[in-house]
N, C-alpha and C. Protein backbone atom coordinates (compact mmCIF):
# COMPACT_ATOMS: atom_id res chain seq x y z
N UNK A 1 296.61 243.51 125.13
CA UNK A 1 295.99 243.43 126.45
C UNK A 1 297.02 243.54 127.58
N UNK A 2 298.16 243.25 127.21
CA UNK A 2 299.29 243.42 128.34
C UNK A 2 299.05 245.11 128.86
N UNK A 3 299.11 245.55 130.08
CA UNK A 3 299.21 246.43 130.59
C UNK A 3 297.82 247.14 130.32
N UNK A 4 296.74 245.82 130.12
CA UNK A 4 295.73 246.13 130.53
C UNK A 4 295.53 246.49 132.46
N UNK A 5 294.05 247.51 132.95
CA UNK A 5 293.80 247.13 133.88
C UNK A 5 293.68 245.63 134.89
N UNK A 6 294.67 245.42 135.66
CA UNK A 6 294.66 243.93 136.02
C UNK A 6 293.42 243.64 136.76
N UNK A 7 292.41 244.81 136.84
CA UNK A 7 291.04 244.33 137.90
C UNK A 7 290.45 243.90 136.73
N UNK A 8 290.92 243.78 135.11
CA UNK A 8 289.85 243.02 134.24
C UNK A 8 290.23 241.89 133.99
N UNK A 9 291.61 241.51 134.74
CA UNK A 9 291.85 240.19 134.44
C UNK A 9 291.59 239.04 135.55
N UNK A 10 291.62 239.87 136.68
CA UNK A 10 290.98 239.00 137.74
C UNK A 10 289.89 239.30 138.89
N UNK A 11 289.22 238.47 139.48
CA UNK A 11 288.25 238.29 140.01
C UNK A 11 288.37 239.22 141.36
N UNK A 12 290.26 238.91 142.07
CA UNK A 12 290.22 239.51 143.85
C UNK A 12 290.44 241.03 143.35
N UNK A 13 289.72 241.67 144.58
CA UNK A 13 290.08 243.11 144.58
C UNK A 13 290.58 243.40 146.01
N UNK A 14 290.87 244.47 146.30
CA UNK A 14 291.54 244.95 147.84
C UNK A 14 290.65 244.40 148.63
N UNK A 15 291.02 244.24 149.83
CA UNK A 15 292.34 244.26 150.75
C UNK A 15 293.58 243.14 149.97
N UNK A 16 292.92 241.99 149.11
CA UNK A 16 293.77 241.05 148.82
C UNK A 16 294.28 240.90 147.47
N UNK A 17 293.81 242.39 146.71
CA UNK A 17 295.00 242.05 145.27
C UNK A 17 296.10 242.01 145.86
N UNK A 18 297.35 240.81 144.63
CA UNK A 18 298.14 240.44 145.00
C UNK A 18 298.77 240.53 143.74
N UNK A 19 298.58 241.42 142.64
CA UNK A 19 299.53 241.30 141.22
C UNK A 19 298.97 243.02 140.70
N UNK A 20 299.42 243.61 140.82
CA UNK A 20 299.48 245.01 139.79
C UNK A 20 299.44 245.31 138.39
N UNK A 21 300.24 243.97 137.97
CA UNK A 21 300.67 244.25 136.13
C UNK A 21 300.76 242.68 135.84
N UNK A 22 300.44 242.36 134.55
CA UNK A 22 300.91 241.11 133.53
C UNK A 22 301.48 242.37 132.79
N UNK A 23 302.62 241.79 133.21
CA UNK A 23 304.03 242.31 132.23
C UNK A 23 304.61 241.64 130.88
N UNK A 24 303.90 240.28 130.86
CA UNK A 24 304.38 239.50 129.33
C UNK A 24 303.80 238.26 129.26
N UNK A 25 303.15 237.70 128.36
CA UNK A 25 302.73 236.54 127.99
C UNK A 25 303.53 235.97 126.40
N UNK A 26 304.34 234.77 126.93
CA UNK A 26 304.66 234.32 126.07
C UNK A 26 304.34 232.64 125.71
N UNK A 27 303.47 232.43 125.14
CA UNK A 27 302.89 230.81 124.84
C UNK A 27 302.64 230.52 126.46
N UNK A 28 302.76 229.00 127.19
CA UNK A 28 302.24 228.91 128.28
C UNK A 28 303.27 229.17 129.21
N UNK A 29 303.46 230.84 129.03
CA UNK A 29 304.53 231.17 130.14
C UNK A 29 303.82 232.88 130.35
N UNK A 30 303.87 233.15 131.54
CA UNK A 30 303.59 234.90 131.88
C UNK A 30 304.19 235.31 132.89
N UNK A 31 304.24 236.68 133.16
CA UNK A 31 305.02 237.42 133.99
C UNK A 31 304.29 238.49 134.85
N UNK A 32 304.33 238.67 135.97
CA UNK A 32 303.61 239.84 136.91
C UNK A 32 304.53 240.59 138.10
N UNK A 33 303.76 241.76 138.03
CA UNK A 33 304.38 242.44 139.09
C UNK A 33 303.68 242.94 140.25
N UNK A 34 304.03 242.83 141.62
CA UNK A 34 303.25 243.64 142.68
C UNK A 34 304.56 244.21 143.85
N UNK A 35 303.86 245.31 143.54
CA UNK A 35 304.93 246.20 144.98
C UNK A 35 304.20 245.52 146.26
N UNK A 36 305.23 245.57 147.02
CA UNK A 36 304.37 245.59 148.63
C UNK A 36 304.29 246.88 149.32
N UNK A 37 303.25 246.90 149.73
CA UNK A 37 302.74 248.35 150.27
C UNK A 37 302.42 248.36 151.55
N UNK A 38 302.55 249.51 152.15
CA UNK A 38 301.99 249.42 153.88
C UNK A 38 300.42 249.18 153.83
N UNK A 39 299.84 248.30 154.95
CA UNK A 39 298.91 248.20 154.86
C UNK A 39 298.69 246.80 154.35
N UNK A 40 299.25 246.18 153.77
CA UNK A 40 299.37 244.93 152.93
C UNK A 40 298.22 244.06 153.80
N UNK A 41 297.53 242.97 153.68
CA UNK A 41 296.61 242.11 154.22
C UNK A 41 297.55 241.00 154.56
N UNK A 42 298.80 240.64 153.68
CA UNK A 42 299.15 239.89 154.52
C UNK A 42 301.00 239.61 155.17
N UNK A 43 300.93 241.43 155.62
CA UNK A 43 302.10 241.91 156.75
C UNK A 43 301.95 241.52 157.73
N UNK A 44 303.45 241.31 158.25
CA UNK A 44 303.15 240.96 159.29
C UNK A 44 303.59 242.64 160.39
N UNK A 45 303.34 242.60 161.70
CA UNK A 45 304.13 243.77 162.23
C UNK A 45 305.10 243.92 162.04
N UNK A 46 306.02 243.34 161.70
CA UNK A 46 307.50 243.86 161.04
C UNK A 46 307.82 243.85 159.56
N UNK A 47 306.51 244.41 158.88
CA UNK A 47 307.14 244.46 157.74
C UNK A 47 307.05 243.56 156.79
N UNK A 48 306.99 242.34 157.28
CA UNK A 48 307.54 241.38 155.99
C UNK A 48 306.48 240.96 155.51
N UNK A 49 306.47 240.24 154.51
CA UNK A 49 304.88 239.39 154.08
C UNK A 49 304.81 238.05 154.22
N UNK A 50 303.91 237.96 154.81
CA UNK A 50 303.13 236.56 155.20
C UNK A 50 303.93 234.84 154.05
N UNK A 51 304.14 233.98 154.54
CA UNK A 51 304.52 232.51 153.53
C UNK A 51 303.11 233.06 152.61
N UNK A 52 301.86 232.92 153.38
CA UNK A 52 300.46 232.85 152.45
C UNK A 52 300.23 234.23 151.54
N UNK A 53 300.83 235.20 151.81
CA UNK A 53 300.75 236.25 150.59
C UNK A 53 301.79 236.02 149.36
N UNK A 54 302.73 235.28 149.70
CA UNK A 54 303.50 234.44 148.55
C UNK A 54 302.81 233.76 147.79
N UNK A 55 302.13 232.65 148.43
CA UNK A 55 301.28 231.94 147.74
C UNK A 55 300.40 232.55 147.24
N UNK A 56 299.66 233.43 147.57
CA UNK A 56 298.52 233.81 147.06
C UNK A 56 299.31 235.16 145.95
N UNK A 57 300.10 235.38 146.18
CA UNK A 57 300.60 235.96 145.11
C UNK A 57 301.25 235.21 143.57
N UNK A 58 301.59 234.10 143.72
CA UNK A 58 301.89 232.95 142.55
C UNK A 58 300.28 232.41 142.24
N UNK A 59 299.85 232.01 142.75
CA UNK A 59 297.70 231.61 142.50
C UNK A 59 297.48 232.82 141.47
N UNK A 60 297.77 234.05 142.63
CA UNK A 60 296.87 235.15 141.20
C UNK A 60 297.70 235.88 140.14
N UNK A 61 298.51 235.66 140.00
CA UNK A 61 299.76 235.33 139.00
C UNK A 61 299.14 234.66 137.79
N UNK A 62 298.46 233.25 138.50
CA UNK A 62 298.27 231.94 137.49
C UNK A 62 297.05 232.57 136.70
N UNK A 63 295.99 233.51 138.04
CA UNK A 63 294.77 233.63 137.39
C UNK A 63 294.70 234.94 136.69
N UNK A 64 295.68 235.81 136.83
CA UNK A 64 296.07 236.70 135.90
C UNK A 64 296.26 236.76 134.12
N UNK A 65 296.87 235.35 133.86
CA UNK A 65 297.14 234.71 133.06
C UNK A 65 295.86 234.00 132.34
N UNK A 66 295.24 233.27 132.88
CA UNK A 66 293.64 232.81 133.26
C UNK A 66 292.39 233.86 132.05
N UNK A 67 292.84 234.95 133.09
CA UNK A 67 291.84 235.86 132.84
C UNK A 67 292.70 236.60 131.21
N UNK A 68 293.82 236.71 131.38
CA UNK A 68 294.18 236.96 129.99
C UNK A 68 293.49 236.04 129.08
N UNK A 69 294.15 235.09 128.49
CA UNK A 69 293.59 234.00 127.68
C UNK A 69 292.15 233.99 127.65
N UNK A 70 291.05 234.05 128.74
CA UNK A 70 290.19 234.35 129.11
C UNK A 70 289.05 235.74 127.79
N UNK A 71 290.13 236.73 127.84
CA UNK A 71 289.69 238.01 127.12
C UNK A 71 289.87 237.72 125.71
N UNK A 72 291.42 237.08 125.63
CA UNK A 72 291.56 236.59 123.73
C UNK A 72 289.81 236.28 123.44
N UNK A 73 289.85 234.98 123.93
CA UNK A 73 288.70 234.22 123.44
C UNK A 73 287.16 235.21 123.53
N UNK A 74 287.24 236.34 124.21
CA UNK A 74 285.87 237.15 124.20
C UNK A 74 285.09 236.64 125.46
N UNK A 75 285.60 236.68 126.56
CA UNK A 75 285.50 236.69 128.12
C UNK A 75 284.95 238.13 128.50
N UNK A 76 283.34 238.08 129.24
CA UNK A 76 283.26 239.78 129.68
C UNK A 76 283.89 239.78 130.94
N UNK A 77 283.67 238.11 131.56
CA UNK A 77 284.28 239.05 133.16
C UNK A 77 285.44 236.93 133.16
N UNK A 78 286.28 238.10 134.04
CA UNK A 78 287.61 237.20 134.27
C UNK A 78 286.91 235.96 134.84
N UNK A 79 287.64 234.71 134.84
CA UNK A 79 287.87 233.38 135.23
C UNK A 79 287.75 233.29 136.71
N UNK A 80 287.03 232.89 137.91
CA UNK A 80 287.41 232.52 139.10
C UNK A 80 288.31 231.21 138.90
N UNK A 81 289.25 231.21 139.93
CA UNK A 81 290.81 230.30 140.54
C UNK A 81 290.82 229.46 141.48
N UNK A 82 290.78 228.82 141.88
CA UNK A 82 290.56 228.07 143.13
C UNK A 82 292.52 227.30 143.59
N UNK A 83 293.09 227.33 144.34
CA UNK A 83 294.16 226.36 144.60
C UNK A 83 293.84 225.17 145.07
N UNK A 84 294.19 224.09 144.17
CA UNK A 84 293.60 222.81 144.36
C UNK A 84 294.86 222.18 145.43
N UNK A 85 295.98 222.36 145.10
CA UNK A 85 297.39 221.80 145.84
C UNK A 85 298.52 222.50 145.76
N UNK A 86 299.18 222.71 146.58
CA UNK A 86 300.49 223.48 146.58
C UNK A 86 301.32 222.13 146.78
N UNK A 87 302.96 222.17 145.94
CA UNK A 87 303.25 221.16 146.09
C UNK A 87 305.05 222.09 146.20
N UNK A 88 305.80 220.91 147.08
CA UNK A 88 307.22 221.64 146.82
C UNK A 88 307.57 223.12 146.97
N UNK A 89 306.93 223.63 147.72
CA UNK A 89 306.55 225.45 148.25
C UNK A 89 308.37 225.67 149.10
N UNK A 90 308.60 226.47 148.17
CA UNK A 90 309.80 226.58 148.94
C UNK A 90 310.11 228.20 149.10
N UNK A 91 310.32 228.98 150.56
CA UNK A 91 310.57 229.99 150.38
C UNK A 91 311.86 230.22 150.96
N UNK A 92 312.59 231.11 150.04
CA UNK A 92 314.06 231.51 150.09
C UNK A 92 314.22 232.97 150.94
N UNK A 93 313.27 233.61 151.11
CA UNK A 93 313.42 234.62 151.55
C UNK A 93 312.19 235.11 151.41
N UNK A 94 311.45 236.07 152.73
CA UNK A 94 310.24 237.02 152.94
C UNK A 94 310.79 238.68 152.59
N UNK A 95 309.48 238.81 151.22
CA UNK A 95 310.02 240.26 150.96
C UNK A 95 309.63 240.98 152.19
N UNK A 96 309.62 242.03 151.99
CA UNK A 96 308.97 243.48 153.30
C UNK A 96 308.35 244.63 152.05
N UNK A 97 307.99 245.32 152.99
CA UNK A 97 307.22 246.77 152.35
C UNK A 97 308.10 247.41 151.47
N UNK A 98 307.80 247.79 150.39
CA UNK A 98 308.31 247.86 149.00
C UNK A 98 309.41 247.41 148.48
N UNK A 99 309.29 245.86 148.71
CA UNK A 99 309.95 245.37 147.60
C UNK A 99 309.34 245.41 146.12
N UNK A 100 309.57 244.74 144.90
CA UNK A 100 308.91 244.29 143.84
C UNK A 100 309.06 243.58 143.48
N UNK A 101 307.90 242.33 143.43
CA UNK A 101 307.91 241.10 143.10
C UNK A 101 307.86 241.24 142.21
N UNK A 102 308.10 239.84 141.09
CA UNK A 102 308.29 239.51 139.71
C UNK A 102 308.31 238.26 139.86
N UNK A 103 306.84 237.62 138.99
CA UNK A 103 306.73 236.27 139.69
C UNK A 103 306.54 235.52 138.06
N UNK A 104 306.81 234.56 137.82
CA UNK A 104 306.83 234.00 136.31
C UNK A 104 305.78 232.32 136.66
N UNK A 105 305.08 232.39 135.75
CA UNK A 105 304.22 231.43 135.67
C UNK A 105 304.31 230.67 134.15
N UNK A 106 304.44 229.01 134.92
CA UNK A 106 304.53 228.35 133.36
C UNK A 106 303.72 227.14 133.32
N UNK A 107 302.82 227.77 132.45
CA UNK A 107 301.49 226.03 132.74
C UNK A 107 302.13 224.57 132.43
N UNK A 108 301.37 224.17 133.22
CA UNK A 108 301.79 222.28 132.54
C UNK A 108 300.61 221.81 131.71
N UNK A 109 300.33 220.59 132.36
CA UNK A 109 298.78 220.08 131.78
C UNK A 109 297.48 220.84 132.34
N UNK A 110 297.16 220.62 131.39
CA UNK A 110 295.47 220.74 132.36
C UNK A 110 294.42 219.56 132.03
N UNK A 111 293.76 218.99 132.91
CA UNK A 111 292.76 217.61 132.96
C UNK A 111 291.84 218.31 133.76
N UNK A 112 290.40 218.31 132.47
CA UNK A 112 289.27 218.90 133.94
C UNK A 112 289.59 219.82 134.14
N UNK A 113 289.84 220.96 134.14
CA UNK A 113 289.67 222.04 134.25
C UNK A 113 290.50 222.63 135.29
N UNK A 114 291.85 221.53 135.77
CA UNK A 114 292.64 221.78 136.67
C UNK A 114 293.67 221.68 135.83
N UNK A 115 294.58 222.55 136.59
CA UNK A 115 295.61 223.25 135.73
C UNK A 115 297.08 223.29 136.66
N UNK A 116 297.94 221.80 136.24
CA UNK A 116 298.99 222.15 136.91
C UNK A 116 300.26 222.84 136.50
N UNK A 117 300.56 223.98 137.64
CA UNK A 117 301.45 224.79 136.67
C UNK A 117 302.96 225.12 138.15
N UNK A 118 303.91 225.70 137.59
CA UNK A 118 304.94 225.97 138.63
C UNK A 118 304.81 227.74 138.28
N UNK A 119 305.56 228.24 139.84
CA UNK A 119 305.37 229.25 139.93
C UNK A 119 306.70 229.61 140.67
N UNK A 120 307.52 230.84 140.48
CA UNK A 120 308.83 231.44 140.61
C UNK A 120 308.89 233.16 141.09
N UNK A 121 308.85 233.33 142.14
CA UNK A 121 308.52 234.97 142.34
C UNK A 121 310.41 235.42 142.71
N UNK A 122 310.79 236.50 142.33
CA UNK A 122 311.78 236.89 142.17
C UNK A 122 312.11 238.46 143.12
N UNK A 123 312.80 238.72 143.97
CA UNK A 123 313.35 240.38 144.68
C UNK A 123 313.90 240.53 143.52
N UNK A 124 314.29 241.58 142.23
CA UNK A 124 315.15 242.14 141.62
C UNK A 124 316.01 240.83 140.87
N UNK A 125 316.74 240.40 140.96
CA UNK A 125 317.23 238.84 140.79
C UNK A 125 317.24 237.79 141.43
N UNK A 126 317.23 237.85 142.63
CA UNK A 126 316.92 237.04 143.32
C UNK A 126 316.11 236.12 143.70
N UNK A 127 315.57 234.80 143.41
CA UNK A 127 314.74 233.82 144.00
C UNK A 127 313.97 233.63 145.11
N UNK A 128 312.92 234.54 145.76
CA UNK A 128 312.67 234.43 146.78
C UNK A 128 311.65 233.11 147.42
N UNK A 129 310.83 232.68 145.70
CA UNK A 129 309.83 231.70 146.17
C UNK A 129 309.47 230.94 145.11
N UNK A 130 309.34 229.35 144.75
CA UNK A 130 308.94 228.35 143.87
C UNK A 130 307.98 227.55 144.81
N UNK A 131 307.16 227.44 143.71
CA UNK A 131 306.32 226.41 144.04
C UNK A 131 305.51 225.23 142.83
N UNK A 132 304.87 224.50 142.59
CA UNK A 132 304.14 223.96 141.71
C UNK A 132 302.48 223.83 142.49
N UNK A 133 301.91 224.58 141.86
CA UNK A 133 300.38 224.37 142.20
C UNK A 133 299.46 223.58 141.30
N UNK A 134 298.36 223.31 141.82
CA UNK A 134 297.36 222.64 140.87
C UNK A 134 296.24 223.54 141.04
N UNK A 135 295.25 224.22 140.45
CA UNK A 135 294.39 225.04 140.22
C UNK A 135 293.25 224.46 139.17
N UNK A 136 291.75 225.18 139.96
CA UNK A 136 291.01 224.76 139.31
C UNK A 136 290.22 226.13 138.58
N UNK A 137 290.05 226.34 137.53
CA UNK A 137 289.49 227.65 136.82
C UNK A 137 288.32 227.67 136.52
N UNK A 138 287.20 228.59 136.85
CA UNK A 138 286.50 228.21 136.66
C UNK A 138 285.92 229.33 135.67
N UNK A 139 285.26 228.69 134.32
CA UNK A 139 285.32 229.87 133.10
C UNK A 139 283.81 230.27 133.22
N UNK A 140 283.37 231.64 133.43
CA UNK A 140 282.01 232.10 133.79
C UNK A 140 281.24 232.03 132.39
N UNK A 141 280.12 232.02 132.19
CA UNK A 141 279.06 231.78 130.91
C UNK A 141 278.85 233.21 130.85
């Protein structure tokens, strides 16, 4: 399923996809990629991207992942995500129009159907953004 279509793994579509590829799932750890593109929903006039397209780029990261696990089990349509808490959000640097993110997601617990996990988006090597979120998934019938 890796390098499946990512519109079957999650719920957002344009203006606000925010992940292109699950590039690797390994046990409760995964990996994604999104270019930034002109036009982006959340550029600013100069280019750069929004603190909140960070975030919302680590969220659908999580639900990328979501919706994977999601398909193992025989899922027709992906998981809705909700961000319950952002905690410790730290940004090191705002990409701009075509960079490529590379954001790594590693679950913790989940209680109830909330799912706390940390999240790491990367320029090329570089660290641009960590956070730990709490998320609530919600698995469709």
């Amino acid at each position: 399923m890796i390098g499946e279509d990512i519109k079957d793994l999650l719920p957002q579509r344009d203006p606000i996809l925010m992940v292109d590829a699950l590039l690797n799932v390994d046990g409760d750890e995964a990996q994604t990629s999104f270019t930034i593109r002109p036009g982006n929903f959340f550029l600013t006039d100069d280019g750069l991207l929004e603190v909140t397209g960070l975030i919302e780029n680590i969220a659908q990261s999580a639900s990328a992942f979501a919706g994977y696990k999601a398909k193992l089990a025989s899922a027709v349509e992906p998981p809705m995500g909700y961000i319950g808490e952002v905690k410790n959000f730290r940004c090191h640097h705002r990409p701009q129009t075509g960079d490529e993110l590379h954001t790594f997601i590693r679950l913790g617990t989940e209680v109830g159907g909330v799912i706390l996990l940390s999240g790491e988006t990367r320029v090329k090597e570089e660290i641009i953004a960590e956070t730990q979120m709490k998320i609530s998934i919600q698995q469709n019938k």
